[in-house]
N, C-alpha and C. Protein backbone atom coordinates (compact mmCIF):
# COMPACT_ATOMS: atom_id res chain seq x y z
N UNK A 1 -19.01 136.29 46.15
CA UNK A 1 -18.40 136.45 44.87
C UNK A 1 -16.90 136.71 45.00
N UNK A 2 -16.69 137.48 46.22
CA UNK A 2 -14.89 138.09 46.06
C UNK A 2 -14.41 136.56 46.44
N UNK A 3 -15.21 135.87 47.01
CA UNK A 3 -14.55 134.35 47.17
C UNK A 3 -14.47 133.39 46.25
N UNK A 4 -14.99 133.44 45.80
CA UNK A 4 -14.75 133.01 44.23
C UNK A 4 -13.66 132.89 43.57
N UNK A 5 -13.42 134.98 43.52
CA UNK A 5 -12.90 135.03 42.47
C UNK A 5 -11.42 134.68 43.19
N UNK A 6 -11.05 134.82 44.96
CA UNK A 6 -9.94 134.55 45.23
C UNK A 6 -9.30 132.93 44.81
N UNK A 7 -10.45 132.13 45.03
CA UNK A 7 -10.17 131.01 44.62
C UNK A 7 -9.92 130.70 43.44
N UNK A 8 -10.60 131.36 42.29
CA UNK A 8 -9.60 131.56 41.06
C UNK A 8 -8.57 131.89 40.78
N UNK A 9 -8.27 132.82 41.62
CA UNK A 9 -6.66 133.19 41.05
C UNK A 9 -5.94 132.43 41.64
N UNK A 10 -6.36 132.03 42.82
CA UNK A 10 -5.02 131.00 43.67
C UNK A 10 -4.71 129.68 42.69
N UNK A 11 -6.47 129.01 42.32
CA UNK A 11 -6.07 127.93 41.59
C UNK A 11 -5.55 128.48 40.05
N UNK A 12 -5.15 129.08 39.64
CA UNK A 12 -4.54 129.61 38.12
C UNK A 12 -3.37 129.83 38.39
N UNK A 13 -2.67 130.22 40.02
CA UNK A 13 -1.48 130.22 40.11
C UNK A 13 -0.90 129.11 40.48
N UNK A 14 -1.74 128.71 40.71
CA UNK A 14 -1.26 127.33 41.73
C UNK A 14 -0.78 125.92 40.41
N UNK A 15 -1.63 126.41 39.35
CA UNK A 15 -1.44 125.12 37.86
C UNK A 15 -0.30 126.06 37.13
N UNK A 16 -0.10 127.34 37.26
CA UNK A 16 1.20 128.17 36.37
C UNK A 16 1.74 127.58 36.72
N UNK A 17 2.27 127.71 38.47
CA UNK A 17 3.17 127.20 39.12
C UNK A 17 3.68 125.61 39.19
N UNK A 18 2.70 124.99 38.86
CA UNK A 18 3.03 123.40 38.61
C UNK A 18 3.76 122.75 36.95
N UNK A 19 2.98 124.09 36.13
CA UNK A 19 3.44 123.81 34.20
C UNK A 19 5.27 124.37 34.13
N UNK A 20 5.31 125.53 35.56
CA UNK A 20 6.35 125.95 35.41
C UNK A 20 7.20 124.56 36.02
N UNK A 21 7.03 124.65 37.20
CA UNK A 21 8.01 123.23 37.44
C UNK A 21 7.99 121.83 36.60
N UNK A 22 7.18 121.82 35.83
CA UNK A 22 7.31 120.35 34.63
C UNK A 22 7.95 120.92 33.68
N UNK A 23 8.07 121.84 33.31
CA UNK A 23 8.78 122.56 32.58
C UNK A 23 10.16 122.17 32.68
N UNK A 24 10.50 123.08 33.99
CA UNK A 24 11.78 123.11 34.10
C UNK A 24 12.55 121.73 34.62
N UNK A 25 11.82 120.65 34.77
CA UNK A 25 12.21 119.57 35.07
C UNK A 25 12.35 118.48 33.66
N UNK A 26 11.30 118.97 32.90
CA UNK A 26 11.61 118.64 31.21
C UNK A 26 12.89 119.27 30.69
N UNK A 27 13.29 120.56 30.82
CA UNK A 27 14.66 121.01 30.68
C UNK A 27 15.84 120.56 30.71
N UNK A 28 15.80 120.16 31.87
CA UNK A 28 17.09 118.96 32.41
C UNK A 28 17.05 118.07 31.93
N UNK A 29 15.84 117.10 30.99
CA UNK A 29 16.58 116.08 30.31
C UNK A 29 16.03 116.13 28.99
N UNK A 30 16.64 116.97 28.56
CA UNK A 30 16.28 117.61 27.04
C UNK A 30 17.95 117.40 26.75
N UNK A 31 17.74 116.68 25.84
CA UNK A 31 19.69 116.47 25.38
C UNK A 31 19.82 117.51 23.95
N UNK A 32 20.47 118.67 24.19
CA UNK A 32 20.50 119.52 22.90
C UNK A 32 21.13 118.34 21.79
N UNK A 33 20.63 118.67 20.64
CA UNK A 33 21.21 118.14 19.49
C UNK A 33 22.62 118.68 19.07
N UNK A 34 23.72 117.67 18.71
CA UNK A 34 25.10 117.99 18.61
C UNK A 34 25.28 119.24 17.37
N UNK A 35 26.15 119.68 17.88
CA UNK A 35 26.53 121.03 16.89
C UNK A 35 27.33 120.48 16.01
N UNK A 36 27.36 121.20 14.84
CA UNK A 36 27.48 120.58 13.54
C UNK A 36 29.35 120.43 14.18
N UNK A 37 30.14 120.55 14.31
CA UNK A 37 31.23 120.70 15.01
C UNK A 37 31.76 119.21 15.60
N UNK A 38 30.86 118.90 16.60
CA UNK A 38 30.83 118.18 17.18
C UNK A 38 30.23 116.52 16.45
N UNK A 39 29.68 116.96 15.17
CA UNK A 39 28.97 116.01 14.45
C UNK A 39 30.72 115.36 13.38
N UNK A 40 31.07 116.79 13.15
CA UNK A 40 32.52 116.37 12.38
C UNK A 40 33.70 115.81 12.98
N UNK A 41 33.18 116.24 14.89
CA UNK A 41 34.30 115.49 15.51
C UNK A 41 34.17 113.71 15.42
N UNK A 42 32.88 113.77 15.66
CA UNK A 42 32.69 112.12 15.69
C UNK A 42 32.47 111.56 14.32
N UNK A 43 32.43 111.91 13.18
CA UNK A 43 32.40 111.65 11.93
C UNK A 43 33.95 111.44 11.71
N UNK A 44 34.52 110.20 12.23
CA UNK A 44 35.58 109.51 11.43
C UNK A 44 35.87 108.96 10.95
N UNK A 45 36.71 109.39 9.46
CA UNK A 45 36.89 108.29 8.42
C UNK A 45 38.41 107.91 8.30
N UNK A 46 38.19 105.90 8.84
CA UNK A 46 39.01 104.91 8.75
C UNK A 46 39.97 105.62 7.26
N UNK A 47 41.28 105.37 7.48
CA UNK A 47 42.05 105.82 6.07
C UNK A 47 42.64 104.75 6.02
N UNK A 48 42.45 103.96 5.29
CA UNK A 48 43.14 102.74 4.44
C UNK A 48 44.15 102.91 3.77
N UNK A 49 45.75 102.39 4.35
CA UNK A 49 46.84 102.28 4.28
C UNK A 49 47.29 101.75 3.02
N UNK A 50 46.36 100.41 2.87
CA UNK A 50 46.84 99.76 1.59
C UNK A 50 46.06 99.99 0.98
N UNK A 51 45.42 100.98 0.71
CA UNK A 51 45.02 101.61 -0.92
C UNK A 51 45.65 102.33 -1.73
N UNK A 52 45.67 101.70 -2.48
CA UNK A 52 46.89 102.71 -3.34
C UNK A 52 46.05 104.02 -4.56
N UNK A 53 46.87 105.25 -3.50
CA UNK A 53 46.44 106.32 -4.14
C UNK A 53 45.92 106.51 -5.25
N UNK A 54 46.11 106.28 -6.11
CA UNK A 54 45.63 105.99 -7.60
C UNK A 54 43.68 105.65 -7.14
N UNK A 55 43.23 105.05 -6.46
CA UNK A 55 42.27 104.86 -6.21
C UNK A 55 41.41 105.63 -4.78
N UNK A 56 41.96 106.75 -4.42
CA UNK A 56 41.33 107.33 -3.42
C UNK A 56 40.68 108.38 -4.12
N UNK A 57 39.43 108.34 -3.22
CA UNK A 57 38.15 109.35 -3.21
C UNK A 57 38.45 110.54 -2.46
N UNK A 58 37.79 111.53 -2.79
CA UNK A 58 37.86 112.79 -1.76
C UNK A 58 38.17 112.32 -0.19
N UNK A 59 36.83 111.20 0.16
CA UNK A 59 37.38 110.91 1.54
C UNK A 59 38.53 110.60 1.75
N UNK A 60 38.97 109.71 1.20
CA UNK A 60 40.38 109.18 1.25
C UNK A 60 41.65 110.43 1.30
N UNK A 61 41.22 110.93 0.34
CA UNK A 61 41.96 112.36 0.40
C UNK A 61 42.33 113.45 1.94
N UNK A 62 40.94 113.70 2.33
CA UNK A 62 40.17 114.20 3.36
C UNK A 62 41.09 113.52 4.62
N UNK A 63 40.55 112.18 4.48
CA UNK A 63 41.31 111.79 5.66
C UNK A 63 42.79 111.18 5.72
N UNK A 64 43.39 111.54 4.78
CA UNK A 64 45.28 111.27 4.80
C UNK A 64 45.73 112.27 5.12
N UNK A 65 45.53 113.54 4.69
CA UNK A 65 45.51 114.81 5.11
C UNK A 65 45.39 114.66 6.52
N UNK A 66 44.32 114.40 7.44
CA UNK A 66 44.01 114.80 8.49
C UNK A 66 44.75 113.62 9.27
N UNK A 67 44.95 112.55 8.99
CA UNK A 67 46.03 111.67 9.50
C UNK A 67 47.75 112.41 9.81
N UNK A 68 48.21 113.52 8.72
CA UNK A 68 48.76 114.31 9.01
C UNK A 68 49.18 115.79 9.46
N UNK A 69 47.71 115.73 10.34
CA UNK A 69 47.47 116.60 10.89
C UNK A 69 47.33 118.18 10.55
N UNK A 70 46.91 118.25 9.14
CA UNK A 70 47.26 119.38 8.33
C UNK A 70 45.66 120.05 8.53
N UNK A 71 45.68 121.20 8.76
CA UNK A 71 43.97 121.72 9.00
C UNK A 71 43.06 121.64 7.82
N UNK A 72 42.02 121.05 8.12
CA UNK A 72 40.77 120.95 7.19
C UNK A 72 40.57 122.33 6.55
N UNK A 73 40.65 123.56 6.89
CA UNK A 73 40.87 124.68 6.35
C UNK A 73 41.92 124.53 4.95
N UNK A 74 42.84 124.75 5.04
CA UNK A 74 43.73 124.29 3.98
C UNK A 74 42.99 123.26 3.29
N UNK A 75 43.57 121.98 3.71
CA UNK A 75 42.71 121.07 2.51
C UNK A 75 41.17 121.33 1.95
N UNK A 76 40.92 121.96 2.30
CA UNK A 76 39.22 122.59 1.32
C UNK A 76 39.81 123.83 0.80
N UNK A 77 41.32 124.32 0.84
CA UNK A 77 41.19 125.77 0.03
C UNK A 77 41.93 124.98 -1.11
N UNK A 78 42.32 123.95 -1.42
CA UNK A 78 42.95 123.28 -2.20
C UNK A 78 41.69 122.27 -3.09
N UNK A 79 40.88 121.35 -2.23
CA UNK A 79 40.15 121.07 -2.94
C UNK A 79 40.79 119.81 -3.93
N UNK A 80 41.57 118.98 -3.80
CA UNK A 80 42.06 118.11 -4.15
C UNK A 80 40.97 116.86 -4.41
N UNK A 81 40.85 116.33 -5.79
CA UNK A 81 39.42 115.49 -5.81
C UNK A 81 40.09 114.14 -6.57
N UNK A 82 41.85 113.92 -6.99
CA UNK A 82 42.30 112.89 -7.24
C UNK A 82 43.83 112.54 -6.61
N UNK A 83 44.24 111.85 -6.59
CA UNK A 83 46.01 111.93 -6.39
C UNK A 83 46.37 112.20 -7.60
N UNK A 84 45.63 112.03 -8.57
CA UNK A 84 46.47 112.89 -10.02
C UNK A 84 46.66 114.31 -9.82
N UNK A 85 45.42 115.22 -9.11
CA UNK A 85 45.52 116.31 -8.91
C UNK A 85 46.80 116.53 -7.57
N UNK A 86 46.86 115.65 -6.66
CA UNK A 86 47.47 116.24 -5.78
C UNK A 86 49.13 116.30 -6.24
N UNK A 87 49.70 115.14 -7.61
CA UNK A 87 50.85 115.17 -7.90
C UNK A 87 51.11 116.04 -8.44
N UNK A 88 50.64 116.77 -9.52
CA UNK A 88 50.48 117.90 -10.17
C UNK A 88 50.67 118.97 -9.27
N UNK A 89 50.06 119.05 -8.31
CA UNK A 89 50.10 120.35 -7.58
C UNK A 89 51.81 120.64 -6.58
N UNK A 90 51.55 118.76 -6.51
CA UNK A 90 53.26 118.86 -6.23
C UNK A 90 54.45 118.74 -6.77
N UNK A 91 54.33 118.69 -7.79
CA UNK A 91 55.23 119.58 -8.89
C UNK A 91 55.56 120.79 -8.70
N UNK A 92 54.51 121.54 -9.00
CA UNK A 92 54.52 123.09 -8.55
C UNK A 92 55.29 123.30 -7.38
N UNK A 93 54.54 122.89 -6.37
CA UNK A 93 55.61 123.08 -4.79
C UNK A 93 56.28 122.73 -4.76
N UNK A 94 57.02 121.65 -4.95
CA UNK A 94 58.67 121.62 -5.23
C UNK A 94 59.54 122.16 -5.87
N UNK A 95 58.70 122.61 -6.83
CA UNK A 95 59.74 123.92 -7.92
C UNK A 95 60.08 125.28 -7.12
N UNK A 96 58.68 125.78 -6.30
CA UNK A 96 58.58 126.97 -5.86
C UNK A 96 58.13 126.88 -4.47
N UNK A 97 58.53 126.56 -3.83
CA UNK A 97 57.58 126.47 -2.18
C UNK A 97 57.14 127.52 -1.58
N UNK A 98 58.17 128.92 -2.27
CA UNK A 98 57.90 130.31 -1.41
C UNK A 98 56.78 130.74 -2.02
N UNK A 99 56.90 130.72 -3.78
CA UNK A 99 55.79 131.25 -4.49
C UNK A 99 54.41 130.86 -4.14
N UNK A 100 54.15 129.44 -3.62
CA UNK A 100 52.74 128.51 -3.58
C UNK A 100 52.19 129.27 -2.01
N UNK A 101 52.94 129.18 -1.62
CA UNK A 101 52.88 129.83 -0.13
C UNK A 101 52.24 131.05 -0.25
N UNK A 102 53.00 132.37 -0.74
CA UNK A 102 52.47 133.42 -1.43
C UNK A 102 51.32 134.01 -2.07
N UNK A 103 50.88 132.85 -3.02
CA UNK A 103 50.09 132.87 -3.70
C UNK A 103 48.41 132.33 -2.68
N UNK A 104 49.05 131.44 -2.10
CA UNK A 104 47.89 130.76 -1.24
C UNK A 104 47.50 131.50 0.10
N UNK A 105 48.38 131.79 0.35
CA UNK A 105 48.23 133.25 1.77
C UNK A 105 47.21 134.14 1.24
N UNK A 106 47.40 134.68 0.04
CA UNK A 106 46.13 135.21 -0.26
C UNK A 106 44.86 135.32 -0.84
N UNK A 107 45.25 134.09 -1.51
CA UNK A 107 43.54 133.19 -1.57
C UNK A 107 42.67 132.77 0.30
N UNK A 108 44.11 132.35 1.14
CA UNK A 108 43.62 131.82 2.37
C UNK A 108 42.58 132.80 2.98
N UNK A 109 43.29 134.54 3.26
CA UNK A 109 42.83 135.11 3.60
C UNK A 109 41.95 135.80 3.26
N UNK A 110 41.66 135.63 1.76
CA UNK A 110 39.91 136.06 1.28
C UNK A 110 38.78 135.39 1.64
N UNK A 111 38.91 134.15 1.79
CA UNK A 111 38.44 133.14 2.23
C UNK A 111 37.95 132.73 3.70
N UNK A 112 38.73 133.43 4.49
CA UNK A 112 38.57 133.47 5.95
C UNK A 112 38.85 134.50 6.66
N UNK A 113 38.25 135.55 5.87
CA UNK A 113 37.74 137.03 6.70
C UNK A 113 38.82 137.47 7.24
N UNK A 114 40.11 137.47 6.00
CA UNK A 114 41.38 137.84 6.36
C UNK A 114 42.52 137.81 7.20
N UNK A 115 41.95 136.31 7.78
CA UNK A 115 42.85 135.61 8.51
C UNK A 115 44.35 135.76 7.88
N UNK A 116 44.93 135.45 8.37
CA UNK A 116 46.51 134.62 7.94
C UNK A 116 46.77 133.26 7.61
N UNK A 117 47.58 132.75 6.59
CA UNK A 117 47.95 131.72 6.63
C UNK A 117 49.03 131.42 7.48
N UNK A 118 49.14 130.69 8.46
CA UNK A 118 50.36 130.69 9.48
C UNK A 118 51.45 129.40 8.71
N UNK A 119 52.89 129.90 8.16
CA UNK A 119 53.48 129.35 7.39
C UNK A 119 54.12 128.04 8.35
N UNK A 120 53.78 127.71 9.01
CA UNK A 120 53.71 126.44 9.61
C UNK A 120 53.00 125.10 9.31
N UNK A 121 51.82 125.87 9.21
CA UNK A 121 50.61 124.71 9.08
C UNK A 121 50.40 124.55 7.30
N UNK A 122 51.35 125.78 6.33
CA UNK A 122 51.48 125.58 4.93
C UNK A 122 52.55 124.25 4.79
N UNK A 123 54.05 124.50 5.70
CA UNK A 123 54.85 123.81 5.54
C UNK A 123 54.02 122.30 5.92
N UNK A 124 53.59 122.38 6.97
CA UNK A 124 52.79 120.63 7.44
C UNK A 124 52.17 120.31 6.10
N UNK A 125 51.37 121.16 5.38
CA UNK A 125 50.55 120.83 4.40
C UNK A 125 51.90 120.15 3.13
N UNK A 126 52.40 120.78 2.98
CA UNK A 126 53.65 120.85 1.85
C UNK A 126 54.44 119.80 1.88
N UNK A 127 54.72 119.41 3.04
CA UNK A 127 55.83 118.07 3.82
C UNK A 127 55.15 116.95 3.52
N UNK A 128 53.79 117.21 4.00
CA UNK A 128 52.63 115.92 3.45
C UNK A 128 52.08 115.52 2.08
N UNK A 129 52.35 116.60 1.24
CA UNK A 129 51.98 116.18 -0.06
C UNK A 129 53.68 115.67 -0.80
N UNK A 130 54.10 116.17 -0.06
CA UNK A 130 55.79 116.36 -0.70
C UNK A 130 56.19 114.60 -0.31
N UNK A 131 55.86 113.85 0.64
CA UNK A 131 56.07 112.71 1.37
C UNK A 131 55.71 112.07 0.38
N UNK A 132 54.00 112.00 0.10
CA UNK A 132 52.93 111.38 -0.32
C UNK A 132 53.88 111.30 -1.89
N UNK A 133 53.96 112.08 -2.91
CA UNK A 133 54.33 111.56 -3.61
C UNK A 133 55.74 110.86 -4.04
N UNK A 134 56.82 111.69 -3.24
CA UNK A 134 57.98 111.08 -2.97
C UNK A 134 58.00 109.12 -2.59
N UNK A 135 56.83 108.91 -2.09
CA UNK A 135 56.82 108.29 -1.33
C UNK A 135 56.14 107.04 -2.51
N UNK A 136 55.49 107.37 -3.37
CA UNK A 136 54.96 106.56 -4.49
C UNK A 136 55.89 106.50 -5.48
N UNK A 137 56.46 108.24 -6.00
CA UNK A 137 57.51 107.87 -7.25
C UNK A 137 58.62 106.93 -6.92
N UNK A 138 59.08 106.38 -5.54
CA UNK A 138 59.47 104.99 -5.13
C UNK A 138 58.84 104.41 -5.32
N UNK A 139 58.07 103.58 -5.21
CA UNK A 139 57.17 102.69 -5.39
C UNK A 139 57.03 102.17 -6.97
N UNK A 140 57.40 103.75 -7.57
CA UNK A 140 56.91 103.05 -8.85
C UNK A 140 57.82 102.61 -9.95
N UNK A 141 59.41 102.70 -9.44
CA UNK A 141 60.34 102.63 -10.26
C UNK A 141 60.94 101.24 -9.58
N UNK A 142 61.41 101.06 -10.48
CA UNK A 142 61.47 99.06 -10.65
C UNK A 142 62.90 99.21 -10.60
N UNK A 143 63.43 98.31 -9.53
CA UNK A 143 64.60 98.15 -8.66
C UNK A 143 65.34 97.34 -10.03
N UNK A 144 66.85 97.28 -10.08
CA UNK A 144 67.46 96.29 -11.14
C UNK A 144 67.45 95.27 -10.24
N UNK A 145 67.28 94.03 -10.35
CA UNK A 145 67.87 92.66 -10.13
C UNK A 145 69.07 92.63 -9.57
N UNK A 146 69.86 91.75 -8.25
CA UNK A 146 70.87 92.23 -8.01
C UNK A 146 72.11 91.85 -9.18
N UNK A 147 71.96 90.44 -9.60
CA UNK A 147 72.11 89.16 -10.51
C UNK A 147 72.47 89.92 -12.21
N UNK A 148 71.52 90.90 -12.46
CA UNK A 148 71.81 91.83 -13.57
C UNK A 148 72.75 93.10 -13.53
N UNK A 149 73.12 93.18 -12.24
CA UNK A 149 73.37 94.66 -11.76
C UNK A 149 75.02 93.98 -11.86
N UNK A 150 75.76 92.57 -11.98
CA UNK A 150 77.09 92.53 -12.04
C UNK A 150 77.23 91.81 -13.31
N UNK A 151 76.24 92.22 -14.60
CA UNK A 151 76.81 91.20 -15.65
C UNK A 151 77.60 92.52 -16.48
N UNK A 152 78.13 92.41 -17.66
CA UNK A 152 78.85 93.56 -18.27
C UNK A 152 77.64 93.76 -19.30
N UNK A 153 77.65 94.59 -19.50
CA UNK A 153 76.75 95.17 -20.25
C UNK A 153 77.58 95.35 -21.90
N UNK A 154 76.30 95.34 -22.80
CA UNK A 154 76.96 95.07 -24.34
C UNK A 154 77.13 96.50 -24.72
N UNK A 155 77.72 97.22 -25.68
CA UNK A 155 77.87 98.38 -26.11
C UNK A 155 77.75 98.29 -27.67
N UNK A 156 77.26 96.36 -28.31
CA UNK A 156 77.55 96.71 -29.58
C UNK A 156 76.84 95.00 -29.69
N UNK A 157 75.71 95.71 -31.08
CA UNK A 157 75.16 94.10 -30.99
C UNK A 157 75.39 93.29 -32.55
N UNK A 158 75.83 92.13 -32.66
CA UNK A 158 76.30 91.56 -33.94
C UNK A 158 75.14 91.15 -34.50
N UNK A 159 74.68 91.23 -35.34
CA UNK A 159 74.06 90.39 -36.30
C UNK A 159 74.37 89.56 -37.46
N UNK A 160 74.02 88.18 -37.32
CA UNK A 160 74.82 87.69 -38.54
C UNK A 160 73.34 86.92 -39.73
């Protein structure tokens, strides 16, 4: 009987010992699933040059921003969902750049467990919206003709 039971335990250690090594050899090619992090690193969205703002989506938004390297932090404390909204807002910052700053430093830091806004990465943000529309209200004003630009102009119109 004690022979038996030795032979039981040897063979019960002897199959632990084998589930343990398939185990740990299943381990090694177990590919963890990407961290959400790593899911946003490879989640890139193409930003289309010749679209004209007037027609960009959040993504579009999302990723002009991040084309200028401005932190995804910021652009979600802003939340920008048209270029109508983003001209508007740059209005404001051009009137006041210290005040927006000010004001947003401490929305930033309620928001992120009282971080700081580091007035660097406000100015990147500010330069880029400040570009963006600078960069259209050209666009949208209609050049004179050169041909019109040397005739004399009337100051007085006859009617007969």
């Amino acid at each position: 009987m004690l022979t038996t039971i030795q032979a039981t335990i040897k063979e019960t250690q002897t199959q632990t010992s084998q589930q343990q090594q398939q185990q740990q050899q299943t381990k090694q090619h177990v590919v963890p699933p990407p961290s959400r992090k790593d899911t946003e690193t490879i989640k890139s969205i193409i930003f289309d040059m010749k679209k004209p703002p007037e027609e960009w989506t959040t993504d579009d938004i999302h990723s002009w921003f991040d084309s200028h390297k401005v932190p995804d932090t910021l652009v979600k404390l802003f939340d920008f969902q048209s270029f109508t909204e983003m001209h508007e807002y740059s209005e404001k910052l051009r009137a006041d750049p210290k005040k927006e700053f000010v004001k947003y430093e401490q929305q930033y830091a309620k928001h992120h467990g009282g971080d700081a806004l580091e007035e660097y990465k406000f100015n990147r943000f500010k330069n880029a919206l400040l570009s963006l529309t600078n960069r259209n209200s050209r666009a949208v004003k209609t050049p004179i003709p050169s041909d019109q630009k040397s005739r004399p102009k009337s100051s007085a119109c006859i009617l007969s």
